[in-house]
Protein backbone atom coordinates (compact mmCIF):
# COMPACT_ATOMS: atom_id res chain seq x y z
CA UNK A 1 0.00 0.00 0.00
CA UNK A 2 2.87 2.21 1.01
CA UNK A 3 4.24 2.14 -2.41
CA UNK A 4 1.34 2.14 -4.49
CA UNK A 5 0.46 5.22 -2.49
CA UNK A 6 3.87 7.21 -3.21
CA UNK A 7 3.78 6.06 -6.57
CA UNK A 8 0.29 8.10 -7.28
CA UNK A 9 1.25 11.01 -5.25
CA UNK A 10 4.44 11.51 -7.48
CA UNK A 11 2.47 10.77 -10.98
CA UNK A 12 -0.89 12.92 -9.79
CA UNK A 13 -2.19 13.65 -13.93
CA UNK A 14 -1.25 9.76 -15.23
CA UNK A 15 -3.77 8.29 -12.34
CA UNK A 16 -5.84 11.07 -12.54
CA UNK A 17 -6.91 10.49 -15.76
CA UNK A 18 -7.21 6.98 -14.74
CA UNK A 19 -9.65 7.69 -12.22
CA UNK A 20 -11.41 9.90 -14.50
CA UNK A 21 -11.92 7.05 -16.79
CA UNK A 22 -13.24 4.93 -13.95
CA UNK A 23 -15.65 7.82 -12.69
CA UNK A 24 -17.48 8.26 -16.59
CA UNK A 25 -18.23 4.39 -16.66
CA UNK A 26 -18.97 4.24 -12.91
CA UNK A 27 -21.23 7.38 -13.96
CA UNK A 28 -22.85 5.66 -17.11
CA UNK A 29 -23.40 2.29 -15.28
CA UNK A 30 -25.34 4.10 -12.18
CA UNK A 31 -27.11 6.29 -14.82
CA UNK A 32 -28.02 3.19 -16.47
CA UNK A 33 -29.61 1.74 -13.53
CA UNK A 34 -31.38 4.50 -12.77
CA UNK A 35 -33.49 4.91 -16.04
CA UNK A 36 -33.64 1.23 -16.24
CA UNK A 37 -35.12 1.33 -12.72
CA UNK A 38 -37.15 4.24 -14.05
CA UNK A 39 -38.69 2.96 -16.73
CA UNK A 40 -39.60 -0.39 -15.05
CA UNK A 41 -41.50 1.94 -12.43
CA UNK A 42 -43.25 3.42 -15.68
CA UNK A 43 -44.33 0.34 -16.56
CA UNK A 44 -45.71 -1.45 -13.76
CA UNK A 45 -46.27 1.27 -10.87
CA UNK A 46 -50.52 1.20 -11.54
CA UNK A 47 -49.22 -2.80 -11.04
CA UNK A 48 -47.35 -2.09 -7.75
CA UNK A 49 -50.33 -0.12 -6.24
CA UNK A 50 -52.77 -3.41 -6.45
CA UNK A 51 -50.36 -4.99 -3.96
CA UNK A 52 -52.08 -7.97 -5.10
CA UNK A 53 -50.58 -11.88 -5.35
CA UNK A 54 -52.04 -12.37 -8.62
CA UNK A 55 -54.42 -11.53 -11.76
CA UNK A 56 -56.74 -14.12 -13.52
CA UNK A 57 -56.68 -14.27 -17.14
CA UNK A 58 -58.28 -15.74 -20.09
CA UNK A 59 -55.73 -18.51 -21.01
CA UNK A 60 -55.79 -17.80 -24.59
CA UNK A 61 -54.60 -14.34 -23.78
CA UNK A 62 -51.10 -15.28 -23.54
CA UNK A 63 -51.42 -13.31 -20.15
CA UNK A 64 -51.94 -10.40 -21.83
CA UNK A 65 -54.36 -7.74 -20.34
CA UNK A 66 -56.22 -6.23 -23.23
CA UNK A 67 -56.69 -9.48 -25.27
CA UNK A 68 -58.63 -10.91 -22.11
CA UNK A 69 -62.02 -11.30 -21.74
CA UNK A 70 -64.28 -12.59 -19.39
CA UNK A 71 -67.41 -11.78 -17.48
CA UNK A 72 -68.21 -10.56 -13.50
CA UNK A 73 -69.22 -14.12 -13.04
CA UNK A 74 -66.53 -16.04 -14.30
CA UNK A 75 -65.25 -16.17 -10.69
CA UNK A 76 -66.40 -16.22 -6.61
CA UNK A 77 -63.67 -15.47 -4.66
CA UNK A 78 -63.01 -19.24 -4.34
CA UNK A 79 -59.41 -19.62 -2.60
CA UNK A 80 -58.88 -15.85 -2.21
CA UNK A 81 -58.66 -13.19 0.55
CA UNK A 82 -60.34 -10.25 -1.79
CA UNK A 83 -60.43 -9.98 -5.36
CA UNK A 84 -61.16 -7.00 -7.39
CA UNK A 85 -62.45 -6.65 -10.97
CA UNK A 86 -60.59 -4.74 -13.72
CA UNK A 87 -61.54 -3.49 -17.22
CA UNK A 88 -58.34 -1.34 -18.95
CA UNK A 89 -58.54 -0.22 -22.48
CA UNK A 90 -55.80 2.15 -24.07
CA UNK A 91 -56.72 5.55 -25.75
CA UNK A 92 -55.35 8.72 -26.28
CA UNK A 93 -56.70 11.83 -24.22
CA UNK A 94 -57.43 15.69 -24.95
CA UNK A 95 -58.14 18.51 -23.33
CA UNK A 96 -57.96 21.58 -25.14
CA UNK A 97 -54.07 21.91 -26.35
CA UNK A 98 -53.26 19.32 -24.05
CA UNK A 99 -52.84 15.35 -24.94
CA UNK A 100 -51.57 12.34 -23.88
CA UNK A 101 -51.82 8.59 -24.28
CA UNK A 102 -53.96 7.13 -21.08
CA UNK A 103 -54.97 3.35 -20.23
CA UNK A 104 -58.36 3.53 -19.18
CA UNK A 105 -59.27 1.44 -15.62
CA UNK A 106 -62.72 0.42 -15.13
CA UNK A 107 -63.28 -0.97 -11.06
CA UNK A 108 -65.16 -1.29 -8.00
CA UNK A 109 -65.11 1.88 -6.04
CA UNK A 110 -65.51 -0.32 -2.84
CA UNK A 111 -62.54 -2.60 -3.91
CA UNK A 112 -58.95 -2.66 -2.93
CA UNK A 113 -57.90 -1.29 -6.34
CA UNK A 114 -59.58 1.85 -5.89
CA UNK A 115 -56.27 3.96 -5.06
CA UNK A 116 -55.64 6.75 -2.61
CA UNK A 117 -56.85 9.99 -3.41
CA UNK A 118 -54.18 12.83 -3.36
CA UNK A 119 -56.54 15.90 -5.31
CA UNK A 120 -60.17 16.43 -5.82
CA UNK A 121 -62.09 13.29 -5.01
CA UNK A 122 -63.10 10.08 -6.33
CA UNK A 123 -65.07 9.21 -8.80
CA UNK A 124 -69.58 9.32 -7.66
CA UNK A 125 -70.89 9.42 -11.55
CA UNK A 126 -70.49 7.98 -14.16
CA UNK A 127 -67.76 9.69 -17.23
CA UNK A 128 -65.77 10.58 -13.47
CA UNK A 129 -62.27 10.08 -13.42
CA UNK A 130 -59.47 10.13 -10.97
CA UNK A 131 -56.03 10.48 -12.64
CA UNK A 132 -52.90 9.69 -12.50
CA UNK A 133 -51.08 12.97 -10.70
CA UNK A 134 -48.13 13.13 -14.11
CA UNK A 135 -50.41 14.67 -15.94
CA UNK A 136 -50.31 17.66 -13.93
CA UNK A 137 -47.43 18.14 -15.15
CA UNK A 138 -48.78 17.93 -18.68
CA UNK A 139 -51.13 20.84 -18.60
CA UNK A 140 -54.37 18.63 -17.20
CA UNK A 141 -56.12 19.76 -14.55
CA UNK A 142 -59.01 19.16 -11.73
CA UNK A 143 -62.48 19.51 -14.12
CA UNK A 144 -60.78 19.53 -17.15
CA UNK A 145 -63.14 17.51 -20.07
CA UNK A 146 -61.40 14.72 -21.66
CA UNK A 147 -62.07 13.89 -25.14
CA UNK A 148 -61.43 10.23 -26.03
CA UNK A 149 -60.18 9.33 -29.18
CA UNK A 150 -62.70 6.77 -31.18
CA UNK A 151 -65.38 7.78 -29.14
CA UNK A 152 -67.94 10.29 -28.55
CA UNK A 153 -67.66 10.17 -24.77
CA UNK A 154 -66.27 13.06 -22.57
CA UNK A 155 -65.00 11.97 -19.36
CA UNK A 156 -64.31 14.72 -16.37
CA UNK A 157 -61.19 14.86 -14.12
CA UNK A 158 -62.26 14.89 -10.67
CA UNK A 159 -59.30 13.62 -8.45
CA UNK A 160 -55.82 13.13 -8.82
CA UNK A 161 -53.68 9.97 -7.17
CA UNK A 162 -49.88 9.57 -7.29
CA UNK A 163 -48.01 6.56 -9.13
CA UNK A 164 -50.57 5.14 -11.39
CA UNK A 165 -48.65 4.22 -14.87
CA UNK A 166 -49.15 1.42 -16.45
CA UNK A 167 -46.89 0.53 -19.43
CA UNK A 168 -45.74 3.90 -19.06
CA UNK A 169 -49.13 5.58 -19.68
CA UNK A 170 -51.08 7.54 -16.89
CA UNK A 171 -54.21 5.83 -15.49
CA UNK A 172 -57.42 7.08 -15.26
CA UNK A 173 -59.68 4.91 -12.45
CA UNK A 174 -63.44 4.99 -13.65
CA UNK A 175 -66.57 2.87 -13.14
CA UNK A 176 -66.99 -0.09 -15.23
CA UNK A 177 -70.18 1.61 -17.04
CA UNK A 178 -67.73 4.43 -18.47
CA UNK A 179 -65.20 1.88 -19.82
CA UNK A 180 -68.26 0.29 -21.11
CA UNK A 181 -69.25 3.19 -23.17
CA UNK A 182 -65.75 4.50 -24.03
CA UNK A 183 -65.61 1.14 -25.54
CA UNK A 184 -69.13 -0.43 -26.97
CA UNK A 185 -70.49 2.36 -27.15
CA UNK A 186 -74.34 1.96 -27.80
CA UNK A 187 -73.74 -1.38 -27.43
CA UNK A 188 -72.74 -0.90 -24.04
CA UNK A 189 -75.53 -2.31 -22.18
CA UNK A 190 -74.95 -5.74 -23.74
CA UNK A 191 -71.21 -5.85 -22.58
CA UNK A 192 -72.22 -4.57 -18.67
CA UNK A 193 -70.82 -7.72 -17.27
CA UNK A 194 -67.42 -7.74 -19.06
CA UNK A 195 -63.71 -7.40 -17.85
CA UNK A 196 -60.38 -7.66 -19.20
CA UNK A 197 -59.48 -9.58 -15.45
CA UNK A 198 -59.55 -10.34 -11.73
CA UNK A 199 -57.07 -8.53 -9.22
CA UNK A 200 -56.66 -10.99 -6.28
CA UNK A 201 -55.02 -10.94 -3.05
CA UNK A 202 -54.24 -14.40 -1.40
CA UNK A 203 -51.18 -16.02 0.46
CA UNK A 204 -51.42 -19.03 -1.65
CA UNK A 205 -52.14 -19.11 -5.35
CA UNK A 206 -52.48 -22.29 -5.22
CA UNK A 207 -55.47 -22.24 -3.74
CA UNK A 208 -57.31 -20.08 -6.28
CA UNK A 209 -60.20 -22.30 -8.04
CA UNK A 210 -61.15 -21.13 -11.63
CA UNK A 211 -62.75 -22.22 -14.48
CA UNK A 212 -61.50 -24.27 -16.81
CA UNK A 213 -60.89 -21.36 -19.57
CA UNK A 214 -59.37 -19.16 -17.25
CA UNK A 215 -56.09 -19.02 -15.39
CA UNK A 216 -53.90 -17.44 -11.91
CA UNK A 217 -50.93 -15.59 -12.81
CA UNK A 218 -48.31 -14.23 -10.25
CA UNK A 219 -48.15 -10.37 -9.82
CA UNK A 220 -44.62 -10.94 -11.18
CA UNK A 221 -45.54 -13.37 -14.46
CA UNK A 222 -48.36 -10.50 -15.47
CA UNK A 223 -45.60 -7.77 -15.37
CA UNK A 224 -42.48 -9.51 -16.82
CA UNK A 225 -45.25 -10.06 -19.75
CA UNK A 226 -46.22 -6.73 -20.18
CA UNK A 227 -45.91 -5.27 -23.75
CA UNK A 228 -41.88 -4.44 -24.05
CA UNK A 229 -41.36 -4.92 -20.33
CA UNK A 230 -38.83 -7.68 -20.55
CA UNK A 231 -37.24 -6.41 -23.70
CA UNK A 232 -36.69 -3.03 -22.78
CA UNK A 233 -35.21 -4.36 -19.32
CA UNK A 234 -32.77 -7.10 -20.94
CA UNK A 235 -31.63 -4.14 -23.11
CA UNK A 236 -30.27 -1.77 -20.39
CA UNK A 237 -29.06 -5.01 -18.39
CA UNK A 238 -27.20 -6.23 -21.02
CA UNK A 239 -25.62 -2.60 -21.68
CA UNK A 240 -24.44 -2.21 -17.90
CA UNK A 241 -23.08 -5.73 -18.13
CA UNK A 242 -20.95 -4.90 -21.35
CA UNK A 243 -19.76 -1.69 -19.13
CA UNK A 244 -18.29 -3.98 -16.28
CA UNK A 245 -16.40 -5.91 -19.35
CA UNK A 246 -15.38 -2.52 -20.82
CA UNK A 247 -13.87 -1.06 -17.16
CA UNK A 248 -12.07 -4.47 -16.67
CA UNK A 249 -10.63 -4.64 -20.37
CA UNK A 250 -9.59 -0.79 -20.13
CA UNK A 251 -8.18 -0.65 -16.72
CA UNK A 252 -6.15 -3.44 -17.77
CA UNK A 253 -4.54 -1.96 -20.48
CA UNK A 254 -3.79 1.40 -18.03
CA UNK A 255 -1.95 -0.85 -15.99
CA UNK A 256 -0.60 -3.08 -18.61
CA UNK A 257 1.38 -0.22 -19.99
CA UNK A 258 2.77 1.43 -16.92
CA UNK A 259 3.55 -2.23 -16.24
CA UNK A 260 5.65 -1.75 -19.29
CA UNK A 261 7.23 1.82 -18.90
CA UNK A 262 8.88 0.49 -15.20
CA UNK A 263 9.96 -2.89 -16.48
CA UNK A 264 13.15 -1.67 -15.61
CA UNK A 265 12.50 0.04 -11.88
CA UNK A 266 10.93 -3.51 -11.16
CA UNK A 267 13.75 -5.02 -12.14
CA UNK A 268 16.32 -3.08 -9.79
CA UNK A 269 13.39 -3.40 -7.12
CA UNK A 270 13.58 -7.43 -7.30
CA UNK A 271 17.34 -7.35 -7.75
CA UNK A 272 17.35 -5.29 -4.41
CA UNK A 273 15.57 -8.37 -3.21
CA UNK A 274 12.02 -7.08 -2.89
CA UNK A 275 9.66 -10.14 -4.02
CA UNK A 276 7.01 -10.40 -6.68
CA UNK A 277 4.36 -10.66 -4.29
CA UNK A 278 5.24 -7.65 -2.60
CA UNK A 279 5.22 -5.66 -6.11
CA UNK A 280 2.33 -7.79 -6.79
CA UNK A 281 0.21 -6.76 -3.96
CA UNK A 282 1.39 -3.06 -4.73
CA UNK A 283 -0.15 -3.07 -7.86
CA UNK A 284 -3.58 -4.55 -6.85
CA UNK A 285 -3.94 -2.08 -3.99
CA UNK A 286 -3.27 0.66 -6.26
CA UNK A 287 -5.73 -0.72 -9.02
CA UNK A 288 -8.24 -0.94 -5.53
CA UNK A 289 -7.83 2.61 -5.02
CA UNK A 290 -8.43 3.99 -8.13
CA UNK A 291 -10.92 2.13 -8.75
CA UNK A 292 -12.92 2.78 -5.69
CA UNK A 293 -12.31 6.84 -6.14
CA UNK A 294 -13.60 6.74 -9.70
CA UNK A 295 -17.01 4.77 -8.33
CA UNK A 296 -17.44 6.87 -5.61
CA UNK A 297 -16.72 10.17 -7.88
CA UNK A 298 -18.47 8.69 -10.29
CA UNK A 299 -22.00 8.02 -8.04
CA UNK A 300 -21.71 11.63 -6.40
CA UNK A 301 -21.61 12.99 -10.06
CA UNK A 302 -24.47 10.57 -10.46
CA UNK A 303 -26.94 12.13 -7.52
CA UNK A 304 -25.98 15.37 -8.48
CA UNK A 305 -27.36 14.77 -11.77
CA UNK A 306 -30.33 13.11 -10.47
CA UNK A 307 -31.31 16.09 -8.71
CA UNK A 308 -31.43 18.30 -11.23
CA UNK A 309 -32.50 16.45 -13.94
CA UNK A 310 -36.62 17.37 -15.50
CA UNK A 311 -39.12 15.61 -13.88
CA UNK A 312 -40.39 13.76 -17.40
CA UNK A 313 -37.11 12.12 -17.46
CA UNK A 314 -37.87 8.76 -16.16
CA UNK A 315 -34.81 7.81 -13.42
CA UNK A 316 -35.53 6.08 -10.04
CA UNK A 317 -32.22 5.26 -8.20
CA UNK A 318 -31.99 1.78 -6.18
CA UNK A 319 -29.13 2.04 -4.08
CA UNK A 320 -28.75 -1.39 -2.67
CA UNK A 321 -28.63 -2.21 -7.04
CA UNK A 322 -26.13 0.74 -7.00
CA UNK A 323 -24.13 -0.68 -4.34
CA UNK A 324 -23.79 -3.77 -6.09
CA UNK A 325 -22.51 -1.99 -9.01
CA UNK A 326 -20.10 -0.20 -7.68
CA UNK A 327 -18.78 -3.22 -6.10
CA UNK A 328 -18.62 -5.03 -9.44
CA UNK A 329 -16.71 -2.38 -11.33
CA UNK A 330 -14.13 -2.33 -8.13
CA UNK A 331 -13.77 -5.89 -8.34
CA UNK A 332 -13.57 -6.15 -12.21
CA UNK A 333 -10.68 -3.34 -12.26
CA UNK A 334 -8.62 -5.73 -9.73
CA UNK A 335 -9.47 -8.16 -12.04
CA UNK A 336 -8.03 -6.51 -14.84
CA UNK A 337 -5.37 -5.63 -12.87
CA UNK A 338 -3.83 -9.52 -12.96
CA UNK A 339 -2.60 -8.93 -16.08
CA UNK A 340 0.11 -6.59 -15.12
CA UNK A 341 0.73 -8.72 -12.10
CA UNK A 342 1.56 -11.68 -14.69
CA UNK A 343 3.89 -9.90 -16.30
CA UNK A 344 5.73 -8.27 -13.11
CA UNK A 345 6.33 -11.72 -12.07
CA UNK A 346 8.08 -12.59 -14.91
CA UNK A 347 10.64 -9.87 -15.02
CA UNK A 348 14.24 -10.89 -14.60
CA UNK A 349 15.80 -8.60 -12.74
CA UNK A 350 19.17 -8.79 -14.62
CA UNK A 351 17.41 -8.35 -18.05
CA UNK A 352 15.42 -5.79 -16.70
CA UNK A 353 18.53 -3.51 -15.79
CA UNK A 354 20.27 -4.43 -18.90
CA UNK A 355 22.52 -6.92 -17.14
């Protein structure tokens, strides 16, 4: 430690750009995991707010919400603590010079699903809607009059709640008549008893009875098989992962070539009779310190950008995930560090000095 101390005091700019290059992929990987955290949230947050076990399906849906269908009898209660019953549709919504693509939630008032109310109240009529709070920040307001695309319905904002997206589009909670309308229109009356699915909350799935058409899903199946959930998720993974390869692979060649440049000072070192393992160990503790200053520099840079980055920017920090990170890219420098450390141990000392 002593050495590989000394050795970056007296060569401050070569480690300092080192550490700089540590602290912009420490700073991509943590910005990374923020948006990918983000945009999961986007996705599944209306999910997240059931705090439900699992949904029932249609099985030829392919436990997909939209392309089920059944009916407000199709199920009892059998095997379950509460269930709640859920029609969604997608549209797009405007209001004045205002617009925005909303999925459409037709429950129970008196049912778990029915979410907090932050603004206004909840819905008492029918075309009443309470609405996700982000699109506040998109011009809509309490009493504003929605206009639904392919329909002639107008639907009234009277209550806002907070963290209702779902696959990344702001919920509006209504009765099951409106979603009726919005989507049968005349025909609405005939279509009364249908829903897209069943919100249930048990402690064991297993004990869910159903029909024979019809079947439970986990909370966690029905998300991971949400329209681009998976994808979009296996994307940004995949790009962190390549980062941890890139750190390692560039770190190592850092050290690989100041390796290089004091072949020679090595070589006087282990003819003075200090070992490989000592030199060794030098060079790993250095590569640990580094490392660890461009991660931390790198996730300060990251919360300062956090803070002052626009609200419609979708970035939710985990810092347990973040910790993990930065432990990664720390051990994947030291990693790449045991390249140099091969090659230190083969110097010969009287090559080295030209003997």
């Amino acid at each position: 430690m002593f050495l590989a101390w000394n050795e970056m005091k007296n060569n401050k700019l070569r480690f300092t750009l080192i550490v700089g290059v540590l602290l912009l992929v420490s700073y991509l990987v943590f910005l990374l995991s923020g948006l990918a955290n983000g945009l999961e949230d986007m996705n599944k947050a209306a999910v997240d707010k059931w705090e439900a076990q699992g949904v029932i399906l249609t099985e030829e849906s392919d436990v997909n919400l939209p392309q089920s269908s059944l009916s407000l009898e199709d199920y009892d209660g059998e095997g379950a603590d509460e269930f709640a019953s859920l029609a969604q549709i997608s549209s797009i919504a405007t209001s004045g010079d205002n617009k925005s693509n909303v999925a459409l939630f037709g429950i129970h008032a008196d049912e778990f699903i029915m979410p907090d109310i932050t603004e206004g109240e909840t819905f008492q009529n029918d075309n009443e809607v309470v609405a996700d709070a982000s699109l506040k920040e998109e011009g809509f307001e309490l009493g504003d009059e929605l206009q639904l695309a392919s329909t002639e319905e107008k639907l009234t904002i009277v209550g806002f709640t907070d963290n209702a997206k779902f696959i990344a589009a702001p919920v509006l909670y209504t009765d099951l008549q409106t979603v009726h309308k919005v989507r049968y229109g005349e025909a609405a009356e005939m279509y009364k008893e249908q829903i897209n699915a069943f919100v249930i909350r048990t402690d064991d799935l297993s004990n869910v009875d159903v029909k024979e058409a019809l079947e439970v899903v986990d909370t966690t199946t029905f998300i991971e098989n949400l329209p681009g959930y998976s994808e979009q998720k296996l994307t940004l993974n995949f790009m962190i992962y390549f980062l941890f390869v890139i750190s390692a692979v560039v770190l190592a060649i850092f050290l690989y070539v100041l390796t290089i440049q004091k072949i020679s000072i090595f070589g006087v070192m282990k003819a003075q009779g200090i070992s490989s393992k000592y030199l060794a160990n030098s060079v790993i503790a250095q590569t640990f310190l580094l490392a660890a200053a461009g991660v931390v520099l790198g996730f300060l840079l990251t919360m300062v950008t956090g803070f002052f980055l626009p609200d419609i920017v979708p970035i939710a920090f985990n810092y347990l995930d973040l910790l993990l990170y930065g432990i990664v890219l720390v051990f994947v420098s030291v990693l790449g560090a045991l390249f140099s450390i091969q090659t230190i141990v083969k110097i010969d000392p009287l090559k080295a000095i030209g003997g």
